[in-house]
N, C-alpha and C. Protein backbone atom coordinates (compact mmCIF):
# COMPACT_ATOMS: atom_id res chain seq x y z
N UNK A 1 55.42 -153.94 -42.79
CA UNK A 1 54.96 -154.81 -43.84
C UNK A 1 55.99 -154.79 -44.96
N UNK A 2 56.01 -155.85 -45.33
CA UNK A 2 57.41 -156.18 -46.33
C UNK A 2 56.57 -156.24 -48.07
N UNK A 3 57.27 -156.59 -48.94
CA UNK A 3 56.74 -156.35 -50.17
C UNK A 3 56.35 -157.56 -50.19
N UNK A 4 56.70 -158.53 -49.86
CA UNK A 4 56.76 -160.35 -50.04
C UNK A 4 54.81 -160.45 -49.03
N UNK A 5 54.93 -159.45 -48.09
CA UNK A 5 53.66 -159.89 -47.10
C UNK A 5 52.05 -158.64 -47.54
N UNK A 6 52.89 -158.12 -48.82
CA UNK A 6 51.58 -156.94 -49.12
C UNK A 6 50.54 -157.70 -49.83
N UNK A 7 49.18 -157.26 -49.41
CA UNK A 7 48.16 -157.74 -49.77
C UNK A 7 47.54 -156.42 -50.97
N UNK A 8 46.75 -156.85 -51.76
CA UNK A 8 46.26 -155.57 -52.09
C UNK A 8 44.92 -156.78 -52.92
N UNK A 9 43.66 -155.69 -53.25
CA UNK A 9 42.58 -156.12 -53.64
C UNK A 9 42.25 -154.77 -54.69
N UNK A 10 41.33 -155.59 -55.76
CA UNK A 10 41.32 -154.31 -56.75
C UNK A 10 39.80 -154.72 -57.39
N UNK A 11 39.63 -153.41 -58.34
CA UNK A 11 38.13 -153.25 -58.90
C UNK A 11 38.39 -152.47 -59.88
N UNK A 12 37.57 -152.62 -61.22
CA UNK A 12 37.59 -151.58 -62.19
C UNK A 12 36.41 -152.10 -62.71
N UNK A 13 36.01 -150.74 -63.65
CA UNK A 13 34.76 -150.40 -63.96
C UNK A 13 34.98 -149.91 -65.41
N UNK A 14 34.27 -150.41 -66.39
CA UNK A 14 34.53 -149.33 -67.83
C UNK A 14 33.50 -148.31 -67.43
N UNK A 15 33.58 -147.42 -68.03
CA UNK A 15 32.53 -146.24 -68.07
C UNK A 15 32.58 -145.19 -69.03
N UNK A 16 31.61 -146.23 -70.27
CA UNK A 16 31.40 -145.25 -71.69
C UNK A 16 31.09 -144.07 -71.90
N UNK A 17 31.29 -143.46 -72.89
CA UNK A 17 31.41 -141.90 -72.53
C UNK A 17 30.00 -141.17 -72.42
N UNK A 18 28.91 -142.22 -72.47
CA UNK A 18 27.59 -141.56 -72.63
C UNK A 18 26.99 -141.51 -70.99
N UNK A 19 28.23 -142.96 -70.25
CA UNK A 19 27.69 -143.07 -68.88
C UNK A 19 27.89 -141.51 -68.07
N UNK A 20 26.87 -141.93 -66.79
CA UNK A 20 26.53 -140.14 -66.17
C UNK A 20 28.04 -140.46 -65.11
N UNK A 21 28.52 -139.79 -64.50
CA UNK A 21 29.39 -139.71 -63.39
C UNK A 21 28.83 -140.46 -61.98
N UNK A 22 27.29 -140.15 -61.69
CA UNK A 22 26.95 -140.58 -60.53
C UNK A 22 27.20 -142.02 -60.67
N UNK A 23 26.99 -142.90 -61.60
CA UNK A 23 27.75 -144.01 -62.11
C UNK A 23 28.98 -144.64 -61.11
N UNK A 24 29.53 -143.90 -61.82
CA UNK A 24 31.18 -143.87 -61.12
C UNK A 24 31.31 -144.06 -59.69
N UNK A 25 30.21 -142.43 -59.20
CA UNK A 25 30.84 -142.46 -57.63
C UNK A 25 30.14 -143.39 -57.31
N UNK A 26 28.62 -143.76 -57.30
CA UNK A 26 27.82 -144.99 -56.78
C UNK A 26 28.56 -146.08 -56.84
N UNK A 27 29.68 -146.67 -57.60
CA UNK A 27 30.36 -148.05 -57.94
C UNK A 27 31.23 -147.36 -56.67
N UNK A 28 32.30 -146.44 -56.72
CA UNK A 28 32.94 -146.34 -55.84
C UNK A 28 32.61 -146.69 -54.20
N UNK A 29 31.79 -145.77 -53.90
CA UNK A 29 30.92 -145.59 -52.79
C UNK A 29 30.64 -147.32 -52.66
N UNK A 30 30.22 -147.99 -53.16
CA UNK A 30 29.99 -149.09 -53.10
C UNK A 30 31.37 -149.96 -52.08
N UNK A 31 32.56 -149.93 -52.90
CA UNK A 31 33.78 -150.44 -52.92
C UNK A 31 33.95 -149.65 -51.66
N UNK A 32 33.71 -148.69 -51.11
CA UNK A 32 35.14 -148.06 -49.80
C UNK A 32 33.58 -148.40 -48.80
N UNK A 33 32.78 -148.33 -49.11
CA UNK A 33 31.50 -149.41 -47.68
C UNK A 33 32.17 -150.36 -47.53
N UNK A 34 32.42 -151.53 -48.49
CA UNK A 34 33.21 -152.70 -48.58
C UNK A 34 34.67 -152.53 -47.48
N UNK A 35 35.18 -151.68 -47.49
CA UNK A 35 36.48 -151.54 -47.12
C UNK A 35 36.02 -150.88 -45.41
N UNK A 36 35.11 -150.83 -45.33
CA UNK A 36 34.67 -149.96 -44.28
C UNK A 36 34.87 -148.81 -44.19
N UNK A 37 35.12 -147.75 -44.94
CA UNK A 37 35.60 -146.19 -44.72
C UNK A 37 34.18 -145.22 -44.76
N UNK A 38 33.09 -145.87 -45.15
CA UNK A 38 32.17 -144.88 -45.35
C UNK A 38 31.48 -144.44 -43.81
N UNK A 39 31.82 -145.66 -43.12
CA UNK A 39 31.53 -145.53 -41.26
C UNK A 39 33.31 -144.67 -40.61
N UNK A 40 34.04 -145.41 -40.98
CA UNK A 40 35.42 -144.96 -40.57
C UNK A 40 36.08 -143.50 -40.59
N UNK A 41 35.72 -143.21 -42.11
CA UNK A 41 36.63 -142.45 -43.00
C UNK A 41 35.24 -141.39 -43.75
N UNK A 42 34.32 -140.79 -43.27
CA UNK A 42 33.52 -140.14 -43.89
C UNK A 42 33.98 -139.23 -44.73
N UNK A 43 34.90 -138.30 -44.29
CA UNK A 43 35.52 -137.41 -44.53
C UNK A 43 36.81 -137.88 -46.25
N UNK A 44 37.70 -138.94 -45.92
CA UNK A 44 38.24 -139.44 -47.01
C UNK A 44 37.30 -139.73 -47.97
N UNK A 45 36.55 -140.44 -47.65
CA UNK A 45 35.62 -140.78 -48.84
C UNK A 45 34.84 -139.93 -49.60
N UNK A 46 34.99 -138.88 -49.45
CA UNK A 46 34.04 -137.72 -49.49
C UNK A 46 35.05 -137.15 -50.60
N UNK A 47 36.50 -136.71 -50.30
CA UNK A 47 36.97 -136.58 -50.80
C UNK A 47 37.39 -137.38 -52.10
N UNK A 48 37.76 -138.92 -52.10
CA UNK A 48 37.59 -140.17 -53.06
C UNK A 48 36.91 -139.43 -53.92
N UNK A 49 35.00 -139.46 -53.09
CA UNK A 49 34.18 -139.58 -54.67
C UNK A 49 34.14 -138.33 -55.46
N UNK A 50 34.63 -137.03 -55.00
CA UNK A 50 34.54 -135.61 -55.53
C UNK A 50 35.73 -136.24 -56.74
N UNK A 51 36.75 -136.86 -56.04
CA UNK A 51 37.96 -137.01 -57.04
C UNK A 51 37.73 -137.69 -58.46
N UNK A 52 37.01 -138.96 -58.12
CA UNK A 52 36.53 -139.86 -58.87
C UNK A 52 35.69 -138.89 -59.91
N UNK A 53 34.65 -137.96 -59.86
CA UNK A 53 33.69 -137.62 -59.91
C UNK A 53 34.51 -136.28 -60.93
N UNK A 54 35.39 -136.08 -60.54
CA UNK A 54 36.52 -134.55 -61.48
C UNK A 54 37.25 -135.88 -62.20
N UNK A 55 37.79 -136.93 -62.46
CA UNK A 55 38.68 -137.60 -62.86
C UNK A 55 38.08 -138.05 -64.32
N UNK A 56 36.99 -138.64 -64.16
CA UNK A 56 35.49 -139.39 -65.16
C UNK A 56 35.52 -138.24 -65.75
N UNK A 57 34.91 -136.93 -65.11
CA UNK A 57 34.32 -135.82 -66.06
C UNK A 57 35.29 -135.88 -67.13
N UNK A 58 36.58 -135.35 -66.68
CA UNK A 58 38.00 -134.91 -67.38
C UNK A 58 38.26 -136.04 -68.62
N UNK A 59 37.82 -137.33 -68.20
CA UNK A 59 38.02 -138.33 -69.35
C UNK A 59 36.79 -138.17 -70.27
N UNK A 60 35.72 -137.88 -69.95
CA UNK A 60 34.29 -137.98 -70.99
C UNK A 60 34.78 -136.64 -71.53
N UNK A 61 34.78 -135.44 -70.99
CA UNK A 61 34.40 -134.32 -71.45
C UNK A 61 35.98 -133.77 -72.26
N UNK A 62 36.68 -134.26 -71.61
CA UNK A 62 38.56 -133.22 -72.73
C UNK A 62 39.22 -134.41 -73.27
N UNK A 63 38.75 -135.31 -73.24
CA UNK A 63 39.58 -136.93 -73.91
C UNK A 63 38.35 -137.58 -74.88
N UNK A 64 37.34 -137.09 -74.98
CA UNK A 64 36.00 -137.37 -75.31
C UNK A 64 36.45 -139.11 -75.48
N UNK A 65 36.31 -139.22 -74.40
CA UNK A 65 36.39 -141.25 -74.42
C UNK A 65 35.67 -141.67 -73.40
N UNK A 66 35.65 -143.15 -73.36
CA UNK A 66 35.07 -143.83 -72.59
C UNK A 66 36.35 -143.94 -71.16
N UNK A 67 35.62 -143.80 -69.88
CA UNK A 67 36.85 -143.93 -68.87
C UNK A 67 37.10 -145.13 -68.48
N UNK A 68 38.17 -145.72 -68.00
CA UNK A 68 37.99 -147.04 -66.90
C UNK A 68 38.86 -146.77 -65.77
N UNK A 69 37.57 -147.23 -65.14
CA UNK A 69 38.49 -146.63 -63.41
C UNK A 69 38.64 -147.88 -62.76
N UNK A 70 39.73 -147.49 -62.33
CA UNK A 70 40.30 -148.79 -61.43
C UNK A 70 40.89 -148.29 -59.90
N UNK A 71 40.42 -148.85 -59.33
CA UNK A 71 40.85 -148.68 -57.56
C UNK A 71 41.49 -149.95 -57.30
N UNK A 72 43.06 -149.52 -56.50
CA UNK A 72 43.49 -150.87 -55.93
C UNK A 72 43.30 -150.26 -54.10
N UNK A 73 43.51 -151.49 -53.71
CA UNK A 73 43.91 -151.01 -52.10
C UNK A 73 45.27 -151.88 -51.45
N UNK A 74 46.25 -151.27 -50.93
CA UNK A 74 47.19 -151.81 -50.49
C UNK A 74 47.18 -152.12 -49.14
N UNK A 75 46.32 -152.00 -48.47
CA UNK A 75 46.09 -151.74 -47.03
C UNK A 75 46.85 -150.49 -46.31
N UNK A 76 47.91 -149.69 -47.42
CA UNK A 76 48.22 -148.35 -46.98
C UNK A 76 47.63 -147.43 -47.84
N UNK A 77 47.72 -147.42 -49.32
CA UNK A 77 46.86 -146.58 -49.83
C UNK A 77 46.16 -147.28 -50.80
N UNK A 78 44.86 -146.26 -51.24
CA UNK A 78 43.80 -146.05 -52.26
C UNK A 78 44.50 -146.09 -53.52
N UNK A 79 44.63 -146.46 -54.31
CA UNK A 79 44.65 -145.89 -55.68
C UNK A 79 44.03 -145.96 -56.49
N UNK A 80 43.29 -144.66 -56.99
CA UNK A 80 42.25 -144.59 -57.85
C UNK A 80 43.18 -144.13 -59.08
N UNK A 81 42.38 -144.56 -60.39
CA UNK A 81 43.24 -144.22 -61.45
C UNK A 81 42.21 -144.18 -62.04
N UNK A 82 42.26 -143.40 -63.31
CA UNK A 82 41.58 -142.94 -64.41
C UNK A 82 42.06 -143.12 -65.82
N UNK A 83 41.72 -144.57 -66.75
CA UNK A 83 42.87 -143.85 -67.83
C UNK A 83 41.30 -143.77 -68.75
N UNK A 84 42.08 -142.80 -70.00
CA UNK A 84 41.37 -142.48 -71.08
C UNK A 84 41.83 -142.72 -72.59
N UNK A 85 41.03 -142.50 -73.88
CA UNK A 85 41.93 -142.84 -75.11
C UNK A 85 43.09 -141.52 -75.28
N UNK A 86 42.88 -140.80 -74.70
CA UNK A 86 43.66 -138.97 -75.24
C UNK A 86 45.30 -139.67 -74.23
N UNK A 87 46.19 -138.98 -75.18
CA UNK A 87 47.41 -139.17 -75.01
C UNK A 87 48.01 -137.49 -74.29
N UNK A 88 47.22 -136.84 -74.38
CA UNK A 88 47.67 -135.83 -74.05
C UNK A 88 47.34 -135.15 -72.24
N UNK A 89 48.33 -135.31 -71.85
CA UNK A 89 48.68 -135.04 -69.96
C UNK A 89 47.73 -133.89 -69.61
N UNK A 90 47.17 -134.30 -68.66
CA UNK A 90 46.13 -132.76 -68.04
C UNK A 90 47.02 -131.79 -67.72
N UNK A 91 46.64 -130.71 -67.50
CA UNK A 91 47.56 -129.15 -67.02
C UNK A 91 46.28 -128.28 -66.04
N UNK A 92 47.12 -128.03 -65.13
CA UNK A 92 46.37 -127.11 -64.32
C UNK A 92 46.45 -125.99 -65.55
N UNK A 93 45.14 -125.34 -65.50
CA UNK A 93 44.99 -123.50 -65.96
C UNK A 93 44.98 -123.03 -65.14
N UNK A 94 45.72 -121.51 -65.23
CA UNK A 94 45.56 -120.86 -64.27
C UNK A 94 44.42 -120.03 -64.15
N UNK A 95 44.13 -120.07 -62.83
CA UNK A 95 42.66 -119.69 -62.18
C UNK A 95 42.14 -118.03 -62.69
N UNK A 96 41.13 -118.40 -63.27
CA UNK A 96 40.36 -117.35 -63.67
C UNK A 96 38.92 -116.92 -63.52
N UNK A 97 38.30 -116.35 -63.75
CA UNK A 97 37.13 -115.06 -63.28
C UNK A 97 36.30 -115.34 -64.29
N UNK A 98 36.51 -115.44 -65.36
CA UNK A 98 36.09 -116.06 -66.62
C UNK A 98 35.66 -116.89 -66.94
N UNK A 99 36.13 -118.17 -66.60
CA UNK A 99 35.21 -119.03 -66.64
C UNK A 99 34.95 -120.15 -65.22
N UNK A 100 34.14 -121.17 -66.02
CA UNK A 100 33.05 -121.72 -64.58
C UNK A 100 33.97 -122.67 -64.37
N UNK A 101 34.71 -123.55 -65.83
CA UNK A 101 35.52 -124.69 -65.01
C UNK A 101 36.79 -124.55 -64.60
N UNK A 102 37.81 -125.47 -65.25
CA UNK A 102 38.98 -125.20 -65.07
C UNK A 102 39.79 -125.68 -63.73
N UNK A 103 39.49 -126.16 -62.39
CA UNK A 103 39.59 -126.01 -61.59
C UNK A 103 39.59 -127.40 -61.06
N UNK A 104 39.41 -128.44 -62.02
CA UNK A 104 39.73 -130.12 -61.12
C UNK A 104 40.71 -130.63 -60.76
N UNK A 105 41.56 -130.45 -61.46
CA UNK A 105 43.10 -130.27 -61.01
C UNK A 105 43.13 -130.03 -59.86
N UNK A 106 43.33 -128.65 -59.26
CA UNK A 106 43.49 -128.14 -58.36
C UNK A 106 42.63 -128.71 -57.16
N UNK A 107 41.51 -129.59 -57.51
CA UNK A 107 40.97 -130.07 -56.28
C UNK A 107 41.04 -131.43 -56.07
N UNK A 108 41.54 -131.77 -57.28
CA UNK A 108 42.28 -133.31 -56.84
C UNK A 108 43.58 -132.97 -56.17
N UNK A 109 44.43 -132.04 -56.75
CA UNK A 109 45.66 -132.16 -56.20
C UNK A 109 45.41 -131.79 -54.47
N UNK A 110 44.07 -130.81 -54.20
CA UNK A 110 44.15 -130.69 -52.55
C UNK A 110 43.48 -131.56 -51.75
N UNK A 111 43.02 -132.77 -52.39
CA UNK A 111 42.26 -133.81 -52.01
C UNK A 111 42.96 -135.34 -52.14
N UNK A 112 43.81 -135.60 -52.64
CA UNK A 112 44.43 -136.56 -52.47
C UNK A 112 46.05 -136.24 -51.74
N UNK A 113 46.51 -137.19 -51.70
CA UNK A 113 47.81 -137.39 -51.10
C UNK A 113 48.84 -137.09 -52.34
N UNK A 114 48.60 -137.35 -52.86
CA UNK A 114 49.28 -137.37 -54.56
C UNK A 114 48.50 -137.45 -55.50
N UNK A 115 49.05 -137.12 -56.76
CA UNK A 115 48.50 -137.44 -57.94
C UNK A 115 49.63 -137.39 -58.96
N UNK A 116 49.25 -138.22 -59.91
CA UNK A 116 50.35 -138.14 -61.26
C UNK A 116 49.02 -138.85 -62.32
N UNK A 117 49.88 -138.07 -63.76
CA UNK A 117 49.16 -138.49 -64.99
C UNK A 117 50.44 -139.17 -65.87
N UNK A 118 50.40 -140.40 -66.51
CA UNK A 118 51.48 -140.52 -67.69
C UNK A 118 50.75 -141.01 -68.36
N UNK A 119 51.52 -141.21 -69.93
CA UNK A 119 51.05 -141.82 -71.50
C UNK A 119 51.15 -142.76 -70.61
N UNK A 120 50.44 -144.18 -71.69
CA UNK A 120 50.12 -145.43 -71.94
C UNK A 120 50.08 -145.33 -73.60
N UNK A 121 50.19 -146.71 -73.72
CA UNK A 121 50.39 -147.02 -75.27
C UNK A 121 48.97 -146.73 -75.92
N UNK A 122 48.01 -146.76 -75.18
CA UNK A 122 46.38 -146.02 -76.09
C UNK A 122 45.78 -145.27 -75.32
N UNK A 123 46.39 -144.23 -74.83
CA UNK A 123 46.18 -142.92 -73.91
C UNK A 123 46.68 -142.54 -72.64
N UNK A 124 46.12 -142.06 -71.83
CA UNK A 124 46.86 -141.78 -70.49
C UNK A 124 45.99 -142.75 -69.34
N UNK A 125 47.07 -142.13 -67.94
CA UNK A 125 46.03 -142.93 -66.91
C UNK A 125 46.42 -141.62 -65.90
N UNK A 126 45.47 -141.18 -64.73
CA UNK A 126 45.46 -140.16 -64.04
C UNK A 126 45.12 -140.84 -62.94
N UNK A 127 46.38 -140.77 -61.91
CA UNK A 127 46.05 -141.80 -60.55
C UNK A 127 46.00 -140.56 -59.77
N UNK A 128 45.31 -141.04 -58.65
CA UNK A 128 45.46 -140.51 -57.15
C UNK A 128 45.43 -141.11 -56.03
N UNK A 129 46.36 -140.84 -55.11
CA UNK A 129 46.38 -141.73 -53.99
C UNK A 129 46.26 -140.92 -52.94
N UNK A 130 45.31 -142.01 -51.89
CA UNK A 130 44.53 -141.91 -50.79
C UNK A 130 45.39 -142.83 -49.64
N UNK A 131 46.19 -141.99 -48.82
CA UNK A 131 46.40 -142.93 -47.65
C UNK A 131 45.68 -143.67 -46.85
N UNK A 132 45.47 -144.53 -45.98
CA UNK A 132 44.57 -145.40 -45.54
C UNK A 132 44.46 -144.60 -44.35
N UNK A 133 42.84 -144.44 -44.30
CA UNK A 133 41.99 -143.62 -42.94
C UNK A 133 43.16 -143.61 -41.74
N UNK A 134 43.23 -144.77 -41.44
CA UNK A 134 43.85 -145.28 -39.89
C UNK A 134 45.52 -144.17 -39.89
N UNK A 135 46.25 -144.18 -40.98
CA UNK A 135 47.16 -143.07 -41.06
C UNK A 135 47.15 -141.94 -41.19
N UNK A 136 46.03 -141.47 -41.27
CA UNK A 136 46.00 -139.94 -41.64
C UNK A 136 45.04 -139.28 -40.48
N UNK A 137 44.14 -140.24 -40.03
CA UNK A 137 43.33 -139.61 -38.98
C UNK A 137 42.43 -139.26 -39.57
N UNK A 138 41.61 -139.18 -40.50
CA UNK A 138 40.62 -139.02 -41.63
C UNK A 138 40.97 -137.61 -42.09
N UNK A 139 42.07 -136.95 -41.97
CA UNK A 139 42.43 -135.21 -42.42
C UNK A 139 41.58 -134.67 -43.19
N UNK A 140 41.54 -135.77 -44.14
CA UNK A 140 40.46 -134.59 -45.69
C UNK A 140 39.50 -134.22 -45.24
């Protein structure tokens, strides 16, 4: 597939900071039925909505903002993105005994294919990408 013959289809959602998370994944969950992965891809999707579901928190709860999530699909990958008003880049902590959270990072980064965070001119955006079921064999 050439760049001239890529298709891609997209969705976004605001989600104010008072909205709950199940929010989120229910809109998601919605969108990858649509795409067929919830019969296909149980396993990816599973992974998706945990991501979605750590991505939202991270924007309501350490950016105290409203999130907007946006999913594109390229017919090779997912991209879910997260931006928020906070300008300031997430950081893994290192893992501790101490406390309960801390730890979304680390399960987005073992649940997607990638991930990256950069500024935007009124905060950040926190993508992750999901290769398409049919390439990966549903791995996650």
């Amino acid at each position: 597939m050439t760049e001239s013959t890529l298709r891609a289809v997209g969705w976004a959602r605001s989600l104010p900071l008072h909205s709950d998370v199940k929010t989120a994944r229910d809109w998601t969950r919605d969108h990858l039925r649509k795409l067929g992965w919830t019969t296909s891809a149980p396993q990816t999707v599973d992974a998706v909505l945990l991501t979605v579901s750590e991505l939202v928190t991270n924007a309501h709860t350490h950016a105290h903002s409203s999130a907007q999530l946006v999913m594109t699909w390229d017919e090779r990958c997912l991209h879910v993105a997260v931006h928020d008003g906070s300008a300031t880049l997430p950081a893994p902590k290192p893992p501790s005994t101490e406390r309960t959270g801390g730890r979304g990072l680390f399960l987005v980064a073992a649940l997607a294919d990638s991930w990256e965070a950069h500024r935007c001119p009124d905060g950040k955006a926190v993508i992750a990408c999901f290769r398409s079921p049919a390439m990966t064999g549903d791995r996650h």
